[in-house]
C-alpha atoms as a PDB file:
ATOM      1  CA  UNK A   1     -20.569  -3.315  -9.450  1.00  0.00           C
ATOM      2  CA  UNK A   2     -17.101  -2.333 -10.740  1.00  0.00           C
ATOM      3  CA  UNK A   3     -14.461  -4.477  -8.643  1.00  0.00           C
ATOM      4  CA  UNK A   4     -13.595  -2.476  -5.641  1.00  0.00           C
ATOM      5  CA  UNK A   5     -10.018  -3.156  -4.267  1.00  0.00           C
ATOM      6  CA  UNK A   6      -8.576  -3.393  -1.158  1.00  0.00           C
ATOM      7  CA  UNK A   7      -8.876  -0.911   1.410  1.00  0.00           C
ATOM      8  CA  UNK A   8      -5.769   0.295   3.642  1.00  0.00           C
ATOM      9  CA  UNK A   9      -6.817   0.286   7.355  1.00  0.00           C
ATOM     10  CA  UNK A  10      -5.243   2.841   9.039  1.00  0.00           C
ATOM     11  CA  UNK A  11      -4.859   3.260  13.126  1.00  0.00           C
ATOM     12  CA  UNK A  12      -5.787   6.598  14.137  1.00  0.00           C
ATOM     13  CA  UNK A  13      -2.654   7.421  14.411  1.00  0.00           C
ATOM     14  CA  UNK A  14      -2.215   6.774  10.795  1.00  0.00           C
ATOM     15  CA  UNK A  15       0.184   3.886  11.144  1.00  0.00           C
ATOM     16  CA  UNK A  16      -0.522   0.883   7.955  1.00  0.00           C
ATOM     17  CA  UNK A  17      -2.315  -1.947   9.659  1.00  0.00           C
ATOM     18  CA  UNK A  18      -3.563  -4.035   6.886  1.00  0.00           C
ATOM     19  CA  UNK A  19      -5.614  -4.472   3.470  1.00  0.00           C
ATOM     20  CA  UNK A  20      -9.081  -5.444   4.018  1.00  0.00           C
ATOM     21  CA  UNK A  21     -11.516  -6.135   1.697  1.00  0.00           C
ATOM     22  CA  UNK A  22     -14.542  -3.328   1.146  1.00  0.00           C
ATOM     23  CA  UNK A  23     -17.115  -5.633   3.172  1.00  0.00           C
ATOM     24  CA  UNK A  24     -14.912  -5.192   6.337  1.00  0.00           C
ATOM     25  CA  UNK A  25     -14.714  -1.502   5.479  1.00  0.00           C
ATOM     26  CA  UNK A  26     -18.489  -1.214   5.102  1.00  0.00           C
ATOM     27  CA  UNK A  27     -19.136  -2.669   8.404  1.00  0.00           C
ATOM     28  CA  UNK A  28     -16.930  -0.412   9.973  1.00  0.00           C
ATOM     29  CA  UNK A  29     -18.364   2.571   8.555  1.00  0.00           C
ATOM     30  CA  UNK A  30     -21.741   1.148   9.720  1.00  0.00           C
ATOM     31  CA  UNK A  31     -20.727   0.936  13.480  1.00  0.00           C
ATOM     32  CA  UNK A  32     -19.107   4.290  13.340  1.00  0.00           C
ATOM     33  CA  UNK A  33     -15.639   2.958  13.934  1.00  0.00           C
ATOM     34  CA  UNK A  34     -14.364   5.036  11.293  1.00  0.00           C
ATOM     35  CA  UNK A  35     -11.926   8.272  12.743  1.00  0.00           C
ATOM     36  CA  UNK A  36     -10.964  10.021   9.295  1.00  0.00           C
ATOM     37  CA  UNK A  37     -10.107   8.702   5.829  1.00  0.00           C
ATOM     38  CA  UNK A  38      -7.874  10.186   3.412  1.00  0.00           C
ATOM     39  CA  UNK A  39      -6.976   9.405  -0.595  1.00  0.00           C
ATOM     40  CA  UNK A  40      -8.928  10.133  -3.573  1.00  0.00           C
ATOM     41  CA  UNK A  41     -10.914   7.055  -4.311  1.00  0.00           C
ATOM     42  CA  UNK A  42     -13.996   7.055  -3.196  1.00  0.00           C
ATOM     43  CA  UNK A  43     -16.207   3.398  -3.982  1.00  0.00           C
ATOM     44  CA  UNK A  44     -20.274   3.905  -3.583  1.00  0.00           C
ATOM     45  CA  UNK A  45     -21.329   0.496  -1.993  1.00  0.00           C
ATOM     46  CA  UNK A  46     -25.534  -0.839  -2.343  1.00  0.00           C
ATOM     47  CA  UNK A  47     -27.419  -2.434   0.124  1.00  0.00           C
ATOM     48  CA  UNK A  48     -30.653  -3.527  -0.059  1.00  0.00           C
ATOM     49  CA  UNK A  49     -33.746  -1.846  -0.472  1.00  0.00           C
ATOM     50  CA  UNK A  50     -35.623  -0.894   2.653  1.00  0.00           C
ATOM     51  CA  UNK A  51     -39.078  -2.385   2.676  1.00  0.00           C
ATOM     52  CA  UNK A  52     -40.521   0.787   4.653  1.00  0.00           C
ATOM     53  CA  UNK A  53     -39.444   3.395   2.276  1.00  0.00           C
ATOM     54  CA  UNK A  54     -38.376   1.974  -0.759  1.00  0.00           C
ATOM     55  CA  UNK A  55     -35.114   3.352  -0.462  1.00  0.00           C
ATOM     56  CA  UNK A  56     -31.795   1.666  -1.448  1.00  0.00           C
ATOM     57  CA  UNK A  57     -29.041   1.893   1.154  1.00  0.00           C
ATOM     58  CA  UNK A  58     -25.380   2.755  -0.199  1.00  0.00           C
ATOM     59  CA  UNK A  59     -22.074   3.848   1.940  1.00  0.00           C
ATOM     60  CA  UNK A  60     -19.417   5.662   0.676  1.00  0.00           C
ATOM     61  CA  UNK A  61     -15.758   4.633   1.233  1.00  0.00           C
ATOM     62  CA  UNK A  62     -12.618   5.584   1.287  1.00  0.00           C
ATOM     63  CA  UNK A  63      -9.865   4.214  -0.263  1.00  0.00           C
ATOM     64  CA  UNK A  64      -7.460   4.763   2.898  1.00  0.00           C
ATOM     65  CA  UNK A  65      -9.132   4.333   6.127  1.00  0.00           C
ATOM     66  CA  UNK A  66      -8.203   5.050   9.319  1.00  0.00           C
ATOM     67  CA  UNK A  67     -10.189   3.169  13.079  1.00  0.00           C
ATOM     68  CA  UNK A  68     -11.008   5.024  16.108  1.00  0.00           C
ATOM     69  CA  UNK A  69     -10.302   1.878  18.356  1.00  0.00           C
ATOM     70  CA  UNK A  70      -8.261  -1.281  17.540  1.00  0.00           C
ATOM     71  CA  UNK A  71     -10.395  -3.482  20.081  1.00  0.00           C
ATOM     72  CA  UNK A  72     -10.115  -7.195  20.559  1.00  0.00           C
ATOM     73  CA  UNK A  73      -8.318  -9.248  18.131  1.00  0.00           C
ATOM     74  CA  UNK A  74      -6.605  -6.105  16.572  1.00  0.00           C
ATOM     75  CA  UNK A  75      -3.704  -6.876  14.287  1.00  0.00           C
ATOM     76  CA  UNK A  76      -0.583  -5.383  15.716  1.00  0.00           C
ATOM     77  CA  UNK A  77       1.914  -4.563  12.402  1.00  0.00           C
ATOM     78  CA  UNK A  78       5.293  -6.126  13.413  1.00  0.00           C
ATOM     79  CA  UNK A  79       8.894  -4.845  13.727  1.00  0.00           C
ATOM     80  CA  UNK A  80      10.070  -7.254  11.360  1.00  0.00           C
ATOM     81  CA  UNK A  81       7.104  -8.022   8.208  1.00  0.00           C
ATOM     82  CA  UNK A  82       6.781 -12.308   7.904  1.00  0.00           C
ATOM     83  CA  UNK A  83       8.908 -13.460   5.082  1.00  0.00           C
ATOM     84  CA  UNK A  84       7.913 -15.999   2.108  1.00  0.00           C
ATOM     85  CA  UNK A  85       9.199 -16.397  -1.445  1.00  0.00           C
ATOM     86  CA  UNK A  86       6.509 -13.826  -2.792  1.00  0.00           C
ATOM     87  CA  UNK A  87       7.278 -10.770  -1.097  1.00  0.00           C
ATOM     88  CA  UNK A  88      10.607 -11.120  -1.493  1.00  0.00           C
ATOM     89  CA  UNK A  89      10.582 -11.217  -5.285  1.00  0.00           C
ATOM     90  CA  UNK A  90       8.965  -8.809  -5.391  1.00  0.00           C
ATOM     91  CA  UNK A  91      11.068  -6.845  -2.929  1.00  0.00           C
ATOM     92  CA  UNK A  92      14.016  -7.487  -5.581  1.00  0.00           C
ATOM     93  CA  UNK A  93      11.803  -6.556  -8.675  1.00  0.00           C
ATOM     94  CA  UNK A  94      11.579 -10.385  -9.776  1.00  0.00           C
ATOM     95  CA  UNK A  95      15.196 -10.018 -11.000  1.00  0.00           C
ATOM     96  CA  UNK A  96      18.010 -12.484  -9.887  1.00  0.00           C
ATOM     97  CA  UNK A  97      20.117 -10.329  -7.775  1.00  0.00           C
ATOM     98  CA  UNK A  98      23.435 -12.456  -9.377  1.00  0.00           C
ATOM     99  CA  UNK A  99      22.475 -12.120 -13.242  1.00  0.00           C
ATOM    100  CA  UNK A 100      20.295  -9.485 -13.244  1.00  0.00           C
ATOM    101  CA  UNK A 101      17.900 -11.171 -15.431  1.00  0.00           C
ATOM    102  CA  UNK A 102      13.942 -10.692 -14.784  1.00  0.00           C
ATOM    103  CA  UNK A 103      12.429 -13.654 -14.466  1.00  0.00           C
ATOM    104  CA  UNK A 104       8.164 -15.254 -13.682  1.00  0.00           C
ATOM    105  CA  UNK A 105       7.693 -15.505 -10.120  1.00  0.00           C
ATOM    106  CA  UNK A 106       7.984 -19.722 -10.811  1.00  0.00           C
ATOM    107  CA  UNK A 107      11.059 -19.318 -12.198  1.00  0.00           C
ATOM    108  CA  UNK A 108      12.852 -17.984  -9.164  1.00  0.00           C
ATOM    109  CA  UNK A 109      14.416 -19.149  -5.877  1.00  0.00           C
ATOM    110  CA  UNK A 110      15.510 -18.069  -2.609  1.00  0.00           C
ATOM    111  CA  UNK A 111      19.019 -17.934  -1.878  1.00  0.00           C
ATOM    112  CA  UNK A 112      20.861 -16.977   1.599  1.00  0.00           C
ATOM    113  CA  UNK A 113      23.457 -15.449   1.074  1.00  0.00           C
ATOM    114  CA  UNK A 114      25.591 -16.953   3.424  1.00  0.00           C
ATOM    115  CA  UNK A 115      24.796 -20.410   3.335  1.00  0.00           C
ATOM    116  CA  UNK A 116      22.547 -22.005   5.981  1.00  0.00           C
ATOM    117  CA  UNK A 117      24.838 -24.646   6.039  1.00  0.00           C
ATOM    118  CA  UNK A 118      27.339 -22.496   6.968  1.00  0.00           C
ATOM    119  CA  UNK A 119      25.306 -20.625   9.811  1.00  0.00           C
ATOM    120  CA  UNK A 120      23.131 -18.550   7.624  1.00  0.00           C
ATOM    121  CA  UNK A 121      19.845 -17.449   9.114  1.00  0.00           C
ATOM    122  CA  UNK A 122      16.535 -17.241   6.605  1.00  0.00           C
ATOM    123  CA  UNK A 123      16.059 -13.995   7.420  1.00  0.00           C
ATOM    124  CA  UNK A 124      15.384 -10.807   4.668  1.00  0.00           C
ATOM    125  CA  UNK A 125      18.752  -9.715   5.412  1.00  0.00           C
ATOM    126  CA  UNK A 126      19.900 -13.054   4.465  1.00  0.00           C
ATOM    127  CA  UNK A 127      18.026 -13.864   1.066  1.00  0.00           C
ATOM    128  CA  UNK A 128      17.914 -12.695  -2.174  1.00  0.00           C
ATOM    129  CA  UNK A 129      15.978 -13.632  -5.433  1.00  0.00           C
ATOM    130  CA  UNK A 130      17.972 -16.321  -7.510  1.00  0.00           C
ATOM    131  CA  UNK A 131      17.135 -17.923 -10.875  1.00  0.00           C
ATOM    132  CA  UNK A 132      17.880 -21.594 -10.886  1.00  0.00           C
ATOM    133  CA  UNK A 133      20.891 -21.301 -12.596  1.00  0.00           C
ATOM    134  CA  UNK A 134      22.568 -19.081 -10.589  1.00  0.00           C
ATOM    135  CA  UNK A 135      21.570 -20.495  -7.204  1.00  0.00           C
ATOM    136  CA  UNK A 136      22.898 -23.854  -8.753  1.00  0.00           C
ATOM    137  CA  UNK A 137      25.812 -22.592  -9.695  1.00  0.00           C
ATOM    138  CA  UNK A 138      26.383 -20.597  -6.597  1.00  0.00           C
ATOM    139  CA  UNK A 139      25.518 -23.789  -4.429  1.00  0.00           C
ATOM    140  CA  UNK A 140      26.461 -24.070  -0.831  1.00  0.00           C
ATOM    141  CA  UNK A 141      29.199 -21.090  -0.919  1.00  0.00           C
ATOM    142  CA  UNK A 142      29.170 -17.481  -0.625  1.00  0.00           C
ATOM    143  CA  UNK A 143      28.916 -14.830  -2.800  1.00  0.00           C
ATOM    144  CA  UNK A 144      32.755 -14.119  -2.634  1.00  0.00           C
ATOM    145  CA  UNK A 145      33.979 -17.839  -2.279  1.00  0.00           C
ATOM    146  CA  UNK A 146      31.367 -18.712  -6.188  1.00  0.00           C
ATOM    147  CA  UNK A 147      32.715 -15.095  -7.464  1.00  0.00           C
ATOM    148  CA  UNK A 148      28.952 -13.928  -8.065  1.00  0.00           C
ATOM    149  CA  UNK A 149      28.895 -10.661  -6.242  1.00  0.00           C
ATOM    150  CA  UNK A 150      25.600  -9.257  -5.620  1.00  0.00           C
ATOM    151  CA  UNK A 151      23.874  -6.330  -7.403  1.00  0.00           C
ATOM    152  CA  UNK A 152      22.047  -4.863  -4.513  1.00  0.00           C
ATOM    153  CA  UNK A 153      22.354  -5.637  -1.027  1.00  0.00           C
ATOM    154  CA  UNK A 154      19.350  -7.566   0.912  1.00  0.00           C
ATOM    155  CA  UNK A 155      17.286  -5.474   3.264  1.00  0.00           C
ATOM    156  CA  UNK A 156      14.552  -5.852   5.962  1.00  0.00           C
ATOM    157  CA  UNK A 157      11.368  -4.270   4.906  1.00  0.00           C
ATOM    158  CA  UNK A 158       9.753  -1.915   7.195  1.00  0.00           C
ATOM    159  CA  UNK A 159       5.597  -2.725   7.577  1.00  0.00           C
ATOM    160  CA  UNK A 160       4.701  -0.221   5.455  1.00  0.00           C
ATOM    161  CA  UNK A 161       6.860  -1.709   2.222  1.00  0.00           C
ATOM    162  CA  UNK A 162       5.277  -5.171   2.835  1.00  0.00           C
ATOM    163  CA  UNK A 163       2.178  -3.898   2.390  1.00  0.00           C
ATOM    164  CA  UNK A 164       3.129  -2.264  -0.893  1.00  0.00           C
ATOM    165  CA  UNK A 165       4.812  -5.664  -1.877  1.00  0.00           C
ATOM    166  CA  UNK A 166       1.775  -7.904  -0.659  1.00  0.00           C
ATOM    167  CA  UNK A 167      -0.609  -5.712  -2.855  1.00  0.00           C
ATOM    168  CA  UNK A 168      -0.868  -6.503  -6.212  1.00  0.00           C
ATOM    169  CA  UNK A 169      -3.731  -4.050  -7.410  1.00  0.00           C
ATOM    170  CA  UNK A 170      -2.225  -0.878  -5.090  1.00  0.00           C
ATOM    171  CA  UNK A 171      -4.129   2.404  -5.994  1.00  0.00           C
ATOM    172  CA  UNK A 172      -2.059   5.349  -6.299  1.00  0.00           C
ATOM    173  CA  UNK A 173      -3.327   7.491  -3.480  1.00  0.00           C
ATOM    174  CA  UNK A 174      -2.275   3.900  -1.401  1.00  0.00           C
ATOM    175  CA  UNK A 175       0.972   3.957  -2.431  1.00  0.00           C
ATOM    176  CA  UNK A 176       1.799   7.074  -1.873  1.00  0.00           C
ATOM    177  CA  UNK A 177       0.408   6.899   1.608  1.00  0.00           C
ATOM    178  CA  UNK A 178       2.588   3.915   2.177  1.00  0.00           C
ATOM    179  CA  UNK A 179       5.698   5.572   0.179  1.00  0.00           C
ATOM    180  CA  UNK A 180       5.352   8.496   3.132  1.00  0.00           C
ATOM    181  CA  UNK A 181       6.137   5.528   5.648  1.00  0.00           C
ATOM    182  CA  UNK A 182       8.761   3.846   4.117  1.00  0.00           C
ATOM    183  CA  UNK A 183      12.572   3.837   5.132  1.00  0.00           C
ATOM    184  CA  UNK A 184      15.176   6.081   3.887  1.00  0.00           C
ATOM    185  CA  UNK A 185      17.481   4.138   2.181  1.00  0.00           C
ATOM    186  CA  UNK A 186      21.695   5.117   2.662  1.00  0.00           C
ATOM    187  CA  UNK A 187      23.107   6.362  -0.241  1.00  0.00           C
ATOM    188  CA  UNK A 188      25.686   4.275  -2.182  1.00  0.00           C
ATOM    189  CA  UNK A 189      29.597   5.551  -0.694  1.00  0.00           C
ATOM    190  CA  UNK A 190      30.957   8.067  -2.559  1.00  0.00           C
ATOM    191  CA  UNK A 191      34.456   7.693  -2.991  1.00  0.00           C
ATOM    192  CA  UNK A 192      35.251  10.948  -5.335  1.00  0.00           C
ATOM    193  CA  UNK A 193      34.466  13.074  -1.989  1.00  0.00           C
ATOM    194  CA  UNK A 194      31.782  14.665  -3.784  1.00  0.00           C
END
């Protein structure tokens, strides 16, 4: 069987819960927990053969799926997505936001912006992607006070764009079922009053 990749559970509401693998999907299909699906990709999943008949079960499923009923132990996206070094590289395209330079997800660093040691908080607001050098060089000060200004400013994620960034093998129907859900970004002043 051709790798299948993660599905992306739905509420019925059609609010991003989670990626789950197919076997999760398959079971819900099997206890009829499914309420409508959407995307393109469709998978074909074998069972077994049934000793009675001699037929081979399969299920069908979607690539975006959405549950009638959360039910017990249903995960609940948060407000604010969990942060860690991953997700936020590759919320800043694995580029040092001081240099500018790409760089291997090893190879980076996490910097707050202002300084914990000066009060910072590690939150995504707070932290950017950093090579070594530059978070060296930068050390305990602020942008302004090292004279490395930013190129982009840090943002919070919104549930949907962690999912997109905690995704490596995202389908396209996926992501632009996320890209529906994600924040509108402010345009960059314009100071020529255009």
């Amino acid at each position: 069987m051709t790798p299948v990749p993660l599905i992306l559970r739905l509420d019925v509401t059609g609010t991003p819960v989670r990626w789950m693998p197919w076997q999760d999907a398959v079971c819900l299909y099997s206890r009829g927990l499914v309420a409508w699906t959407t995307g393109e990709h469709e998978f074909v999943v074998h069972g077994g053969v049934a000793r009675n008949t001699g037929l081979r079960s399969s299920v069908v499923i979607q690539s975006i799926i959405a549950i009638k009923r959360s039910g017990r132990g249903a995960h609940i996206p948060r407000a604010v997505p969990p942060l860690n070094n991953h997700e936020l590289f590759r919320r800043d395209g694995f580029m040092c936001m001081y240099c500018g330079e790409q760089y291997a997800d090893g190879n980076l660093t996490r910097d707050h912006v202002k300084p914990l040691s000066r009060g910072g908080l590690d939150i995504w607001a707070n932290v950017v992607s950093a090579c070594r050098d530059c978070n060296t060089r930068k050390g305990g000060r602020t942008p302004e006070q090292s004279h490395m200004p930013l190129l982009a400013i840090p943002y919070v994620p919104n549930w949907a764009e962690f999912l997109a960034l905690s995704n490596r093998r995202i389908l396209a129907d996926q992501m632009e079922f996320l890209r529906t859900q994600f924040k509108r970004r402010r345009r960059p002043l314009d100071f020529n009053g255009d």
